[in-house]
Protein backbone atom coordinates (compact mmCIF):
# COMPACT_ATOMS: atom_id res chain seq x y z
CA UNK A 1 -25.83 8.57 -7.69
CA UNK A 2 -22.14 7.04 -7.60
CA UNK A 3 -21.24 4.46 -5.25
CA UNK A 4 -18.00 4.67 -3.71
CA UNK A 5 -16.43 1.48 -2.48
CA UNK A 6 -13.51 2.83 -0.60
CA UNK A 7 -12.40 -0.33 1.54
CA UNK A 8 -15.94 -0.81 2.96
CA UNK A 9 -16.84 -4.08 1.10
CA UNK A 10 -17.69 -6.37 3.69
CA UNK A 11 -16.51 -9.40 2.20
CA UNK A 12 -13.52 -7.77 0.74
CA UNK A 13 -10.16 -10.19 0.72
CA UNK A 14 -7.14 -9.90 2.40
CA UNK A 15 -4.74 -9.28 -0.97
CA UNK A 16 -2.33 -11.73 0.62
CA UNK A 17 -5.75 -14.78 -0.09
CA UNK A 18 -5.41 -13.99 -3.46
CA UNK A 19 -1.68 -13.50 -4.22
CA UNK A 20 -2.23 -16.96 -2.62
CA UNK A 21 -4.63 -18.18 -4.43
CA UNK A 22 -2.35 -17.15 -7.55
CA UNK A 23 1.10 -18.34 -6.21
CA UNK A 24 -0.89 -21.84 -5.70
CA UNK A 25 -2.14 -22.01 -9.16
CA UNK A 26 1.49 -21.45 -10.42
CA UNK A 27 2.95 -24.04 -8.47
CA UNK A 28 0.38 -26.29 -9.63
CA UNK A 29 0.57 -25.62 -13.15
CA UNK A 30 4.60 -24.97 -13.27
CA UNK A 31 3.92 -21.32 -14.40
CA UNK A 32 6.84 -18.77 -13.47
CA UNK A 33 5.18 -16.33 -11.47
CA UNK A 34 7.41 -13.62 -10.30
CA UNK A 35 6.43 -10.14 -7.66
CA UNK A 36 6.05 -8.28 -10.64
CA UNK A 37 3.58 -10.60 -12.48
CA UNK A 38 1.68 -11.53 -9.18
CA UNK A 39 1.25 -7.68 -8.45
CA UNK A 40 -0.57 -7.56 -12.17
CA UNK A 41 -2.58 -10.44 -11.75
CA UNK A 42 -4.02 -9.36 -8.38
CA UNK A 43 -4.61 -5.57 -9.75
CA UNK A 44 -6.62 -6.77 -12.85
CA UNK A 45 -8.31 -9.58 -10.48
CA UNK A 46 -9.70 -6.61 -8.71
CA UNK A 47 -10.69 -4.62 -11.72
CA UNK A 48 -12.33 -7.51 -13.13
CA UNK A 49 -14.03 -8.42 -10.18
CA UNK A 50 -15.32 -4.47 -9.39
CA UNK A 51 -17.01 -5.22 -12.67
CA UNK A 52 -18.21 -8.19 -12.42
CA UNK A 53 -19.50 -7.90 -9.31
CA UNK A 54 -20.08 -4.54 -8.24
CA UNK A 55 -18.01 -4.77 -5.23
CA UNK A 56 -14.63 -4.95 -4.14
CA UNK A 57 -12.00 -8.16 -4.16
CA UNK A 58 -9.53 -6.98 -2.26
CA UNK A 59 -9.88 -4.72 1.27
CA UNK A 60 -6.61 -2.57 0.30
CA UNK A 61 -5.86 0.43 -1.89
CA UNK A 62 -4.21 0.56 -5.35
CA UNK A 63 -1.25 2.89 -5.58
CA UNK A 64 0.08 4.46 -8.61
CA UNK A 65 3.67 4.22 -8.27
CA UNK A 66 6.04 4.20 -11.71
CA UNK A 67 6.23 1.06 -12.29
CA UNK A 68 2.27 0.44 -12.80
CA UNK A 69 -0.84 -0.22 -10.39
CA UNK A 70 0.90 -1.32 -7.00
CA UNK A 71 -0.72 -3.16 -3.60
CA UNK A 72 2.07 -1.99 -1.05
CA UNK A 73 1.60 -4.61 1.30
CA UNK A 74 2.32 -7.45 -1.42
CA UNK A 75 5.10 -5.18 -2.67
CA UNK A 76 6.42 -5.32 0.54
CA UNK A 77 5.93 -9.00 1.38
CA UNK A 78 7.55 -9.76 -1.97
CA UNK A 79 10.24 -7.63 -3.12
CA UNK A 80 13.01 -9.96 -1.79
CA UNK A 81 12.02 -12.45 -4.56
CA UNK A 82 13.46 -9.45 -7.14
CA UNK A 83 12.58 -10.93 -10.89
CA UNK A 84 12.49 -14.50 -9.36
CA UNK A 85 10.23 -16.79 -9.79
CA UNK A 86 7.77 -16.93 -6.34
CA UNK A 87 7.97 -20.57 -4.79
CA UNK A 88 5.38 -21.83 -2.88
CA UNK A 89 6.45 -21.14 0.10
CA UNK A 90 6.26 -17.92 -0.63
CA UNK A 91 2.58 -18.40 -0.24
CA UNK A 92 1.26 -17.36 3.35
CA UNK A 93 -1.80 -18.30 5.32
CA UNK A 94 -4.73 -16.14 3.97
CA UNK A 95 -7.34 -17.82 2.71
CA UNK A 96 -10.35 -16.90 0.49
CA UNK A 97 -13.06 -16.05 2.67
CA UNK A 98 -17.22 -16.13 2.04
CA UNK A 99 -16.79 -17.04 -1.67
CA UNK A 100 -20.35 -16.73 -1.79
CA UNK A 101 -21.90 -19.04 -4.93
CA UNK A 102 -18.31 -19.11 -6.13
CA UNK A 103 -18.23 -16.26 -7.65
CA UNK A 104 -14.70 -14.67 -6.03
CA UNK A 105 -12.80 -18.14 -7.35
CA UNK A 106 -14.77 -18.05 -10.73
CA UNK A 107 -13.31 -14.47 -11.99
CA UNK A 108 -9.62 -15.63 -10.66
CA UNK A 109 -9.41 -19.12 -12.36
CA UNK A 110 -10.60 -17.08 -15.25
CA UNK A 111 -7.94 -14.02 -14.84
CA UNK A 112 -5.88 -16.80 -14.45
CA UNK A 113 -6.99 -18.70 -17.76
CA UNK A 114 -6.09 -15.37 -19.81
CA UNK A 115 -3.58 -14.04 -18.26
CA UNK A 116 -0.89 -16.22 -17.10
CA UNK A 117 0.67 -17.05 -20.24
CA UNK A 118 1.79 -13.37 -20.43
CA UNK A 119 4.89 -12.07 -18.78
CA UNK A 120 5.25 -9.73 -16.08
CA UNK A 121 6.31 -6.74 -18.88
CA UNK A 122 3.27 -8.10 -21.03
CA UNK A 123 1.51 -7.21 -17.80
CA UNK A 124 2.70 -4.32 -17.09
CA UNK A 125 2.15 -3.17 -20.51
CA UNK A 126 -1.26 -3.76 -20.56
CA UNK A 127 -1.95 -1.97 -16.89
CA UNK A 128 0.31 1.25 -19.13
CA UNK A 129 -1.82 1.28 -21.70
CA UNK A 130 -3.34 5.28 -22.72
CA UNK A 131 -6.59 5.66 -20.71
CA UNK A 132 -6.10 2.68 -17.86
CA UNK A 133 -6.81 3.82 -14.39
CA UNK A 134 -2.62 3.80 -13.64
CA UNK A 135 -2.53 6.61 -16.59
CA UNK A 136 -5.10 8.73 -15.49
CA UNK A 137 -3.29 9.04 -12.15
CA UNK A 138 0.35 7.99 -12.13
CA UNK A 139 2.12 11.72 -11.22
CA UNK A 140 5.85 11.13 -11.25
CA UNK A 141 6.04 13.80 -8.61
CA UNK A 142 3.47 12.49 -6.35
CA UNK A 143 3.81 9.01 -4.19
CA UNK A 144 1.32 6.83 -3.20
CA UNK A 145 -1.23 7.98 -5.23
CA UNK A 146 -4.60 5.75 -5.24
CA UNK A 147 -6.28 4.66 -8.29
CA UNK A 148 -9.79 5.13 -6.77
CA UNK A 149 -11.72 1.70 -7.34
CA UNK A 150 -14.61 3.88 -8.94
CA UNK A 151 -12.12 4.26 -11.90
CA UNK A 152 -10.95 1.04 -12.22
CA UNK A 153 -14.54 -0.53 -12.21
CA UNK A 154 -15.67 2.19 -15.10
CA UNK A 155 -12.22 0.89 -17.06
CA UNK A 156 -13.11 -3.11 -16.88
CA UNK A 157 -16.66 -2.29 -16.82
CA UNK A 158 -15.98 -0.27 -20.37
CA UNK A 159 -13.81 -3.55 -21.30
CA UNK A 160 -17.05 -5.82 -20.80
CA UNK A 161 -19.51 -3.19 -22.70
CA UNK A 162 -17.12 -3.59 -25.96
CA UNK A 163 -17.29 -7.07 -25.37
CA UNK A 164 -20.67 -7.60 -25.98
CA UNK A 165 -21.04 -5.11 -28.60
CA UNK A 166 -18.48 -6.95 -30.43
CA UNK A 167 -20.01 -10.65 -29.92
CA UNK A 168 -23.58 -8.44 -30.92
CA UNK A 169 -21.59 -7.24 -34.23
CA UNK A 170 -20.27 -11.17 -35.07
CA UNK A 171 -23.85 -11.86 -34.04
CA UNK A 172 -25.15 -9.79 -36.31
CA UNK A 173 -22.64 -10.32 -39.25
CA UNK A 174 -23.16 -14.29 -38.73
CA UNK A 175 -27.44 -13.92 -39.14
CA UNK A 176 -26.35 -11.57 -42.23
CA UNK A 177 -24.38 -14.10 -43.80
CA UNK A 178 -26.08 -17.18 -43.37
CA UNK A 179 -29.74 -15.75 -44.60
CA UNK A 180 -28.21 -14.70 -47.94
């Protein structure tokens, strides 16, 4: 039986708490974060989380518009900026809310760990890749097509399996090695 999580998580986020949470980590750590890179960061925070977690971060839809996995109301709020760096002020005042044990701040600080050395076109390169959830829908004649969350959470999900079946190959290899 599938589980759909169509915008019914209960403590789903406001996308705006963790563009926040994002833009503030930036500031903090003098890390140019542009729209473009704060769209990516927010999209993969979700997949990571649907994972993760089994439920959803953020309480809005993911569109597949050309230009990669897209959350219209932060493309909206942000779009001014154009390939500028996002000040702090840009920030607005949604908060994280029931962080339960943690967990919601736990998977960004580590999004953030991995992925905020890259730039916005590393970004978007990953989220273009062959077989991510933007390929499997992106239509260039359609608009505001939604990359349902059931797809993203198989792709990260997927991400995690290889993950431990590589660390159970090195594993493996190590025990190999060292009892010869």
């Amino acid at each position: 039986m599938t589980t759909v999580l169509r915008y019914k998580s209960m403590n789903a986020q406001s996308p705006f708490a963790i563009a926040n949470y994002f833009i503030r980590k930036a500031s903090e750590e003098s890390v140019p974060l542009t729209p473009v890179k704060l769209m990516k960061l927010v999209y993969i925070a979700h997949g990571w989380y649907l994972a993760l977690a089994g439920k959803q971060l953020i309480r809005e839809p993911i569109e597949a518009w050309k230009y990669g996995p897209v959350i219209e109301s932060l493309y909206h709020a942000f779009k001014r900026y154009g390939n500028t760096p996002l000040p702090i002020s840009a920030a607005t005042d949604a908060t994280i809310t029931d962080n339960e044990h943690g967990d919601i701040k736990r998977v960004l600080d580590k999004v953030w760990e991995k992925y905020s050395k890259l730039t916005a076109a590393q970004l978007s390169t990953i989220t273009h890749q062959p077989d991510t959830p933007w390929s499997q829908v992106y239509d260039p004649d359609q608009f505001n097509v939604t990359i349902p969350d059931e797809l993203i959470k198989k792709y990260y999900q997927a991400k995690i399996d290889a993950s431990k079946r590589s660390a159970e190959v090195r594993s493996d290899a190590t025990a190999v090695t060292t009892s010869s």
